[in-house]
PDB file of N, CA and C in Angstrom:
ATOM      1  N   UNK A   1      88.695  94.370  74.238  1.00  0.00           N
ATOM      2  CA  UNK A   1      87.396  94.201  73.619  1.00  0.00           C
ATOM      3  C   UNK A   1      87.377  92.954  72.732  1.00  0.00           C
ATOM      4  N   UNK A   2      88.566  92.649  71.970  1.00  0.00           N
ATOM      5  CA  UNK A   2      88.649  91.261  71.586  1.00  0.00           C
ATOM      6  C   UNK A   2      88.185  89.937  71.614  1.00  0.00           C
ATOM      7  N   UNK A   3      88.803  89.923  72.976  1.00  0.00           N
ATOM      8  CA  UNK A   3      88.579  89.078  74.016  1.00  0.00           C
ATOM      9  C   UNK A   3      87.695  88.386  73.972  1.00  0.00           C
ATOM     10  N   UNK A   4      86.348  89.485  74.454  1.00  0.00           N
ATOM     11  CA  UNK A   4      84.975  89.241  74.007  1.00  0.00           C
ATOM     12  C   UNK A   4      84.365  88.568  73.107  1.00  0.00           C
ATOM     13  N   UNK A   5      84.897  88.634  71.929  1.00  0.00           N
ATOM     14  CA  UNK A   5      83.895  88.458  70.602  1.00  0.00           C
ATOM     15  C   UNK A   5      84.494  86.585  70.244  1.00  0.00           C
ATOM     16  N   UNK A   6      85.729  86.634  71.103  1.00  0.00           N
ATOM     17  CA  UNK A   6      85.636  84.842  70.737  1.00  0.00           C
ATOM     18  C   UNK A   6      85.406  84.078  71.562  1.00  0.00           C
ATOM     19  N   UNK A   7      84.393  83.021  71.099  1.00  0.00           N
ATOM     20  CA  UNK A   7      83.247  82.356  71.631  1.00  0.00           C
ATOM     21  C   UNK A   7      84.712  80.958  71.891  1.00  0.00           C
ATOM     22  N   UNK A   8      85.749  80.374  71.071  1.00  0.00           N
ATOM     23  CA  UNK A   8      86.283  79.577  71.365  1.00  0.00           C
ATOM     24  C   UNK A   8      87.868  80.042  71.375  1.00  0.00           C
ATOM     25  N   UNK A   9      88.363  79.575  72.304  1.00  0.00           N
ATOM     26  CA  UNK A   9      90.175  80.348  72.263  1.00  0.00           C
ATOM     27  C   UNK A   9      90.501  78.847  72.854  1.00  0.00           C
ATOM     28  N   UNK A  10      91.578  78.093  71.798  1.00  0.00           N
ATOM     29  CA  UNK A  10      92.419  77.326  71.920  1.00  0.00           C
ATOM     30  C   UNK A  10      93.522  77.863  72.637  1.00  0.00           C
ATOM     31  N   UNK A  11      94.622  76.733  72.767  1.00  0.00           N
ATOM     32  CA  UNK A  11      95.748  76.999  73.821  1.00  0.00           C
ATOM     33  C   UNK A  11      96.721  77.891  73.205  1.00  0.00           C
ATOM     34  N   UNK A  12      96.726  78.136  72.098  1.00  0.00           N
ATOM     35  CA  UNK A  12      97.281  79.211  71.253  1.00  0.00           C
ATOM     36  C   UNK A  12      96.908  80.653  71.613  1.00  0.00           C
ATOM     37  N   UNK A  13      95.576  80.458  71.403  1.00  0.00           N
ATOM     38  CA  UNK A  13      95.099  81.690  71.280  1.00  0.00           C
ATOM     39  C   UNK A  13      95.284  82.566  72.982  1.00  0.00           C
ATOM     40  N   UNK A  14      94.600  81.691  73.837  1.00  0.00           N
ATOM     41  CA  UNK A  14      95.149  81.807  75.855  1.00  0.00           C
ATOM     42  C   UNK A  14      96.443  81.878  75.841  1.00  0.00           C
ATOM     43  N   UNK A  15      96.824  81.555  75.203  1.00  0.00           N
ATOM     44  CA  UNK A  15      98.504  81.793  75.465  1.00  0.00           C
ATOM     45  C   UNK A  15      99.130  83.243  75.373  1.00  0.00           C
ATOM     46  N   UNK A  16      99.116  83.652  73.832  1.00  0.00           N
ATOM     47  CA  UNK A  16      98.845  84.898  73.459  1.00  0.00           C
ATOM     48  C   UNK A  16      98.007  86.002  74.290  1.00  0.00           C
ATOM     49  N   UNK A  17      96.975  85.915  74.725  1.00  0.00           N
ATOM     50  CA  UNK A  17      96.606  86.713  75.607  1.00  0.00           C
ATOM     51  C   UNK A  17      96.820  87.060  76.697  1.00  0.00           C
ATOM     52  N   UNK A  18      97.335  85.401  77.706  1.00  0.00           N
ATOM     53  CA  UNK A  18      98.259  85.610  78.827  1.00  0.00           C
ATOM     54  C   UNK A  18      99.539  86.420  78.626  1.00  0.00           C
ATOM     55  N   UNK A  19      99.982  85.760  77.637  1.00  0.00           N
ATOM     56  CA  UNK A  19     101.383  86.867  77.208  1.00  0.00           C
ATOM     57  C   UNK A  19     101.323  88.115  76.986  1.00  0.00           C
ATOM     58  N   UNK A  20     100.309  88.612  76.542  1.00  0.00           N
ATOM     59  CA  UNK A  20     100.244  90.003  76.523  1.00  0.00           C
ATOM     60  C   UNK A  20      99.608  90.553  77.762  1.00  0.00           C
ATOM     61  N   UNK A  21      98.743  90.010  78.352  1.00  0.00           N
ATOM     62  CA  UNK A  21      98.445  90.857  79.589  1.00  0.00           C
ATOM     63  C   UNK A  21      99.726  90.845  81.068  1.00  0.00           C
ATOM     64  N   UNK A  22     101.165  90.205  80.997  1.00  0.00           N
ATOM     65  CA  UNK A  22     102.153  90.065  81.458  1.00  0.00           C
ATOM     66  C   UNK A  22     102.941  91.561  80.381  1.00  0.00           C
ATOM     67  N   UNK A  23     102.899  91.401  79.270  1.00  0.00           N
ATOM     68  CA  UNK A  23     103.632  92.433  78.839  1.00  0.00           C
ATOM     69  C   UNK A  23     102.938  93.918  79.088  1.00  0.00           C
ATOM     70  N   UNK A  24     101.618  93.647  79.305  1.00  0.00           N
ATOM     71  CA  UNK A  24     101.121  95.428  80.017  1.00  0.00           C
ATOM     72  C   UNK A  24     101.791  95.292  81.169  1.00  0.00           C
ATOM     73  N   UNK A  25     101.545  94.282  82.071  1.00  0.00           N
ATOM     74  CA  UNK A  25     101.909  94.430  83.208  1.00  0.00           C
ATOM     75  C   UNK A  25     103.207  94.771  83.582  1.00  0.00           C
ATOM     76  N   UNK A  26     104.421  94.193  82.450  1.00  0.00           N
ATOM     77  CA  UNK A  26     105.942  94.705  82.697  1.00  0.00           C
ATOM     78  C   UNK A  26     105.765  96.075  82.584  1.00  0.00           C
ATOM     79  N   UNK A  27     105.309  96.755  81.319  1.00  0.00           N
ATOM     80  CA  UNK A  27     104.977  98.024  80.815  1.00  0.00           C
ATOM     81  C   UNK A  27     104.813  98.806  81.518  1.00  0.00           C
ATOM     82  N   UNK A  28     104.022  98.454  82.818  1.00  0.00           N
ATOM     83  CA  UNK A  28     103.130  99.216  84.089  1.00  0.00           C
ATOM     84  C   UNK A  28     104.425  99.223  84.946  1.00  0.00           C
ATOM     85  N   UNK A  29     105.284  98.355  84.700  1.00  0.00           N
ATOM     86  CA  UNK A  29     106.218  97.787  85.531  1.00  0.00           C
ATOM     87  C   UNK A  29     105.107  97.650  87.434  1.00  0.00           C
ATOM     88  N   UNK A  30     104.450  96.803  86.646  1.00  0.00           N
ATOM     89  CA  UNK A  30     103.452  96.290  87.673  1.00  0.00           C
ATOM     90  C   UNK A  30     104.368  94.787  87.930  1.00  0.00           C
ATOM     91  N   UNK A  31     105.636  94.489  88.161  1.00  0.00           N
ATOM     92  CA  UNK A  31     106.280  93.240  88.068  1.00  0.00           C
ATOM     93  C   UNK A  31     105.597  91.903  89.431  1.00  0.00           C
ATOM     94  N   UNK A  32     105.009  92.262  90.406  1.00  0.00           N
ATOM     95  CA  UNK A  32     104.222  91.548  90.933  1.00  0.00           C
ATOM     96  C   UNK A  32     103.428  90.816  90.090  1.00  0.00           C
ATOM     97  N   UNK A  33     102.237  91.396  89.104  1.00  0.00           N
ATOM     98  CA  UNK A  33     101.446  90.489  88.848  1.00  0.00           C
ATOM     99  C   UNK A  33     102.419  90.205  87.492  1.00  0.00           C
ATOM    100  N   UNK A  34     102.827  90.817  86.633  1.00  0.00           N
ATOM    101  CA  UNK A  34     104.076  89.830  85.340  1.00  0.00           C
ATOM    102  C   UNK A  34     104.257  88.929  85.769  1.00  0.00           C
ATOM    103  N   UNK A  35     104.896  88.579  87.567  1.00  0.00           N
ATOM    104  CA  UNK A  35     105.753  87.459  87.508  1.00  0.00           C
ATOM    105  C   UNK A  35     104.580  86.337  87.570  1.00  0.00           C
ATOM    106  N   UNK A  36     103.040  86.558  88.546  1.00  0.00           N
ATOM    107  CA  UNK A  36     102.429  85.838  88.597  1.00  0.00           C
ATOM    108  C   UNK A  36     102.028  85.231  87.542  1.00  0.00           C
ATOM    109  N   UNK A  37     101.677  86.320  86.304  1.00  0.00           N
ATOM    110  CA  UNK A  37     101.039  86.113  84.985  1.00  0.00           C
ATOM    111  C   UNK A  37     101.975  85.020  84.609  1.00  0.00           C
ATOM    112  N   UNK A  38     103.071  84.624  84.785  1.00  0.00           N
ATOM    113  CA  UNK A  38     104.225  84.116  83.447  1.00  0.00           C
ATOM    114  C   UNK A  38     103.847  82.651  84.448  1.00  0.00           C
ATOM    115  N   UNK A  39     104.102  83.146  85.572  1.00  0.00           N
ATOM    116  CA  UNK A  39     103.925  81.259  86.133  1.00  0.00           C
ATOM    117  C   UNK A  39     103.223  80.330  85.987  1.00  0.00           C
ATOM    118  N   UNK A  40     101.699  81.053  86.103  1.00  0.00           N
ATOM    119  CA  UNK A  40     100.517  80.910  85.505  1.00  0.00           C
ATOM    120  C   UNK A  40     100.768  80.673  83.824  1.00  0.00           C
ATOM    121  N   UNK A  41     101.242  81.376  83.302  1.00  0.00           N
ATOM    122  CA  UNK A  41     101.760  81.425  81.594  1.00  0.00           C
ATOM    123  C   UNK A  41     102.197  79.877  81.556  1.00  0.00           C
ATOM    124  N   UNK A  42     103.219  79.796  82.324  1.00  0.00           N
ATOM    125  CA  UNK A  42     105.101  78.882  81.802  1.00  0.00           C
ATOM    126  C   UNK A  42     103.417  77.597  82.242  1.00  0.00           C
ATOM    127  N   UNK A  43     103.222  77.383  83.352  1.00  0.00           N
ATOM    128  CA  UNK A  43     102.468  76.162  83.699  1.00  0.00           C
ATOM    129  C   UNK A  43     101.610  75.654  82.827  1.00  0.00           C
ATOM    130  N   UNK A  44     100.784  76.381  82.399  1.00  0.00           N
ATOM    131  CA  UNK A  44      99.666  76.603  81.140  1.00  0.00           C
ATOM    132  C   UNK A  44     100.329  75.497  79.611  1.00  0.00           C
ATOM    133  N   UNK A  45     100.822  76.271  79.574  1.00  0.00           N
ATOM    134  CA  UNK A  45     101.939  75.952  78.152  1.00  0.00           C
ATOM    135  C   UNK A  45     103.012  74.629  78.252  1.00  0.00           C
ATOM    136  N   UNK A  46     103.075  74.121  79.598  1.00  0.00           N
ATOM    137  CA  UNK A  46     103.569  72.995  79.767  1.00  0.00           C
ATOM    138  C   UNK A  46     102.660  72.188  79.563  1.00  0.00           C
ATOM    139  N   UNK A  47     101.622  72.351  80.052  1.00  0.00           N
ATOM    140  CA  UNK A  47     100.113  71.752  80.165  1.00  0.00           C
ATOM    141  C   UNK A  47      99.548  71.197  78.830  1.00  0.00           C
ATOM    142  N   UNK A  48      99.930  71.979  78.101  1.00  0.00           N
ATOM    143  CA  UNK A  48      99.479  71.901  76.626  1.00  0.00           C
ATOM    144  C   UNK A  48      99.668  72.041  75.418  1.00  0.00           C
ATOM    145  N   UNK A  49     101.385  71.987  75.569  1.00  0.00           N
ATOM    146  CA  UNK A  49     101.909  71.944  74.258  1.00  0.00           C
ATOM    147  C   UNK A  49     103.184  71.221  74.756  1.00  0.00           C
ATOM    148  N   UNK A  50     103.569  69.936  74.052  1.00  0.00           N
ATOM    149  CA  UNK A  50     103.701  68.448  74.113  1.00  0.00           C
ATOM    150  C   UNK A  50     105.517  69.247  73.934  1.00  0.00           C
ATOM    151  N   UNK A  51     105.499  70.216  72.563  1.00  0.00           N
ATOM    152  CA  UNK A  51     107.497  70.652  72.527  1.00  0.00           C
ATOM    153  C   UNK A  51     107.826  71.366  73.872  1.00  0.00           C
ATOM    154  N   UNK A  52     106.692  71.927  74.505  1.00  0.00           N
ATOM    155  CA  UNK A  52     107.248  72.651  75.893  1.00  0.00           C
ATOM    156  C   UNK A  52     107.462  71.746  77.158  1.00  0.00           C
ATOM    157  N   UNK A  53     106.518  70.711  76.924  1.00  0.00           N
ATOM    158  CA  UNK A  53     106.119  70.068  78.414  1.00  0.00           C
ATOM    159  C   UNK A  53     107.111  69.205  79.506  1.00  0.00           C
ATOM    160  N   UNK A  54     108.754  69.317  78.843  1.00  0.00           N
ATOM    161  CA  UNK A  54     109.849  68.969  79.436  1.00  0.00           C
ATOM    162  C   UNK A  54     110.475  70.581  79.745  1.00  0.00           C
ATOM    163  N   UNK A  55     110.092  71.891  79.266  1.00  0.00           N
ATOM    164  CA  UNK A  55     111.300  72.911  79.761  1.00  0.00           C
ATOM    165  C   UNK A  55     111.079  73.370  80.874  1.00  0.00           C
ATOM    166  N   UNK A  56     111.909  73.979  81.685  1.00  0.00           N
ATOM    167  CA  UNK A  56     112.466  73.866  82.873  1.00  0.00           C
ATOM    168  C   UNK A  56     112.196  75.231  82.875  1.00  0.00           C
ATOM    169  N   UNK A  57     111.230  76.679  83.283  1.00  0.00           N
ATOM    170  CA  UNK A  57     111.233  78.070  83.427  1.00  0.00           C
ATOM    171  C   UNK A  57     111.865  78.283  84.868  1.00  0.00           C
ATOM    172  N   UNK A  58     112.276  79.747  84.608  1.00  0.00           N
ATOM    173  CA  UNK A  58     113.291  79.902  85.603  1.00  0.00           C
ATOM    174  C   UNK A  58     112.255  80.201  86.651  1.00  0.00           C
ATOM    175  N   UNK A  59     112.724  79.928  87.655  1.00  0.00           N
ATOM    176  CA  UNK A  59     111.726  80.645  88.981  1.00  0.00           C
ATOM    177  C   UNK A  59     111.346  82.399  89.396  1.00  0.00           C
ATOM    178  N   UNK A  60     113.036  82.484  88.966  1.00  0.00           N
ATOM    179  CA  UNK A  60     112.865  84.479  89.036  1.00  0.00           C
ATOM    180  C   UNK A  60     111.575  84.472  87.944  1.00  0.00           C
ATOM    181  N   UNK A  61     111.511  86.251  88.525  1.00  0.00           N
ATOM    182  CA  UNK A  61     110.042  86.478  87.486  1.00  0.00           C
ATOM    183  C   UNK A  61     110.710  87.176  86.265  1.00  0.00           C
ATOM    184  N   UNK A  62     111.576  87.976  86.155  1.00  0.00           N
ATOM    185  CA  UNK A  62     112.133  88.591  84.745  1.00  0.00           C
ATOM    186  C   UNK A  62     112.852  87.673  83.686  1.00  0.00           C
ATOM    187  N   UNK A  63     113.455  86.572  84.314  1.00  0.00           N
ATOM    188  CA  UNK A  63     113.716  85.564  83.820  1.00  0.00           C
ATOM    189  C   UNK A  63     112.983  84.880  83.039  1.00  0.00           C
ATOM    190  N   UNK A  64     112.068  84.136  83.659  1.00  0.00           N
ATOM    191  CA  UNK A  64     110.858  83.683  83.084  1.00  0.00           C
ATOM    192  C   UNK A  64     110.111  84.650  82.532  1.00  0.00           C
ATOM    193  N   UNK A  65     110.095  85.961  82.387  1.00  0.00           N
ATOM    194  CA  UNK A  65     109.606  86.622  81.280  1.00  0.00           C
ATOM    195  C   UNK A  65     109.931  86.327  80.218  1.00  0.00           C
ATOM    196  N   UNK A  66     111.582  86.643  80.247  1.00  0.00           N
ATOM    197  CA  UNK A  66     112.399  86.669  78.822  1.00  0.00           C
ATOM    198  C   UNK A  66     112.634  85.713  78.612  1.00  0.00           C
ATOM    199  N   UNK A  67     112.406  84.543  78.592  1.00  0.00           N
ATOM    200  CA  UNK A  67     112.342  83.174  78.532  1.00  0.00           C
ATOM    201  C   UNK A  67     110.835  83.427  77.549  1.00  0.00           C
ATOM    202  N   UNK A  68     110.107  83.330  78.518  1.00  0.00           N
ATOM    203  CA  UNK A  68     108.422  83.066  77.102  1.00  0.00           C
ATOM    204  C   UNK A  68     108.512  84.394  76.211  1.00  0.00           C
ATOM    205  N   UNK A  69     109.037  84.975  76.260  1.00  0.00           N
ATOM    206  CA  UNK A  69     109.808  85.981  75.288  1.00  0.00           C
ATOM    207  C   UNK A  69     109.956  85.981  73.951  1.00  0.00           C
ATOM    208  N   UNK A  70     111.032  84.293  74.309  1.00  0.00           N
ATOM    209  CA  UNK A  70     111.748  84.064  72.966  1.00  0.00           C
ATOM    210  C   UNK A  70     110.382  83.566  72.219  1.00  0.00           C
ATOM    211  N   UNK A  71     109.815  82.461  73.470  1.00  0.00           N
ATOM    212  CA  UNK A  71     108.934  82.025  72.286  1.00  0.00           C
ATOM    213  C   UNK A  71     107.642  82.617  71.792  1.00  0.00           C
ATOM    214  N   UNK A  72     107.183  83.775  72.245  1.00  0.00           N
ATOM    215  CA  UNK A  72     105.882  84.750  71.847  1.00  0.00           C
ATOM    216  C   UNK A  72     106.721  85.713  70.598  1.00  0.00           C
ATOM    217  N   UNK A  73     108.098  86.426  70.883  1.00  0.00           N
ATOM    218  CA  UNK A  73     108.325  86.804  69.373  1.00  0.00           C
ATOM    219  C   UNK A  73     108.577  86.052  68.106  1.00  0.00           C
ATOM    220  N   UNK A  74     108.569  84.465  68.310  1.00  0.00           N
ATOM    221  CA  UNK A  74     108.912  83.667  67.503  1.00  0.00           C
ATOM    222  C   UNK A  74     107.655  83.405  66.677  1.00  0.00           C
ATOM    223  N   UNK A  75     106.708  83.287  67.842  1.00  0.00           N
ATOM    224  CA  UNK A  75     105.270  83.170  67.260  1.00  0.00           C
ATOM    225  C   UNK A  75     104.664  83.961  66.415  1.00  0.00           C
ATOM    226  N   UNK A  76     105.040  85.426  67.079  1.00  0.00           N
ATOM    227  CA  UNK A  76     103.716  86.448  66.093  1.00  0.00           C
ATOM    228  C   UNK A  76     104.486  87.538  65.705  1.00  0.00           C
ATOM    229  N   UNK A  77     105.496  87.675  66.234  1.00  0.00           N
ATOM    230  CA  UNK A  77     106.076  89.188  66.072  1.00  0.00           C
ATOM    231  C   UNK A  77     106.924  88.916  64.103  1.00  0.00           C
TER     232      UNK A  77
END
């Protein structure tokens, strides 16, 4: 419902939301769409944040989970 109510979401804010709709999806252990979500995620975040836009995400999908992992608990948790 969140979601909704903001009229502007920077690359911060899409980020965070991609990341969490990958972490329902592990949750669901729905790991099909996680892995899609994170690729979609890892690409995003290369795209638009200048300290990421050289790292290298792993291709596996659990990998590249726990990889944007480090950096979503670094962020908010």
């Amino acid at each position: 419902m969140k979601k909704e109510r903001l009229t502007y979401r920077g690359a911060i804010i899409e980020s965070l939301e991609k990341f969490g709709d990958a972490e329902v999806a592990d949750l669901s252990k729905d790991y099909e769409l996680r892995d899609t979500i994170t690729k979609e995620l890892s690409e995003y975040m290369k795209e638009n944040f200048n300290a990421i836009k050289e790292n290298a995400f792993s291709e596996d999908g659990m990998e590249r989970y726990q990889e944007l992992q480090k950096y979503f608990t670094f962020m908010y948790r």
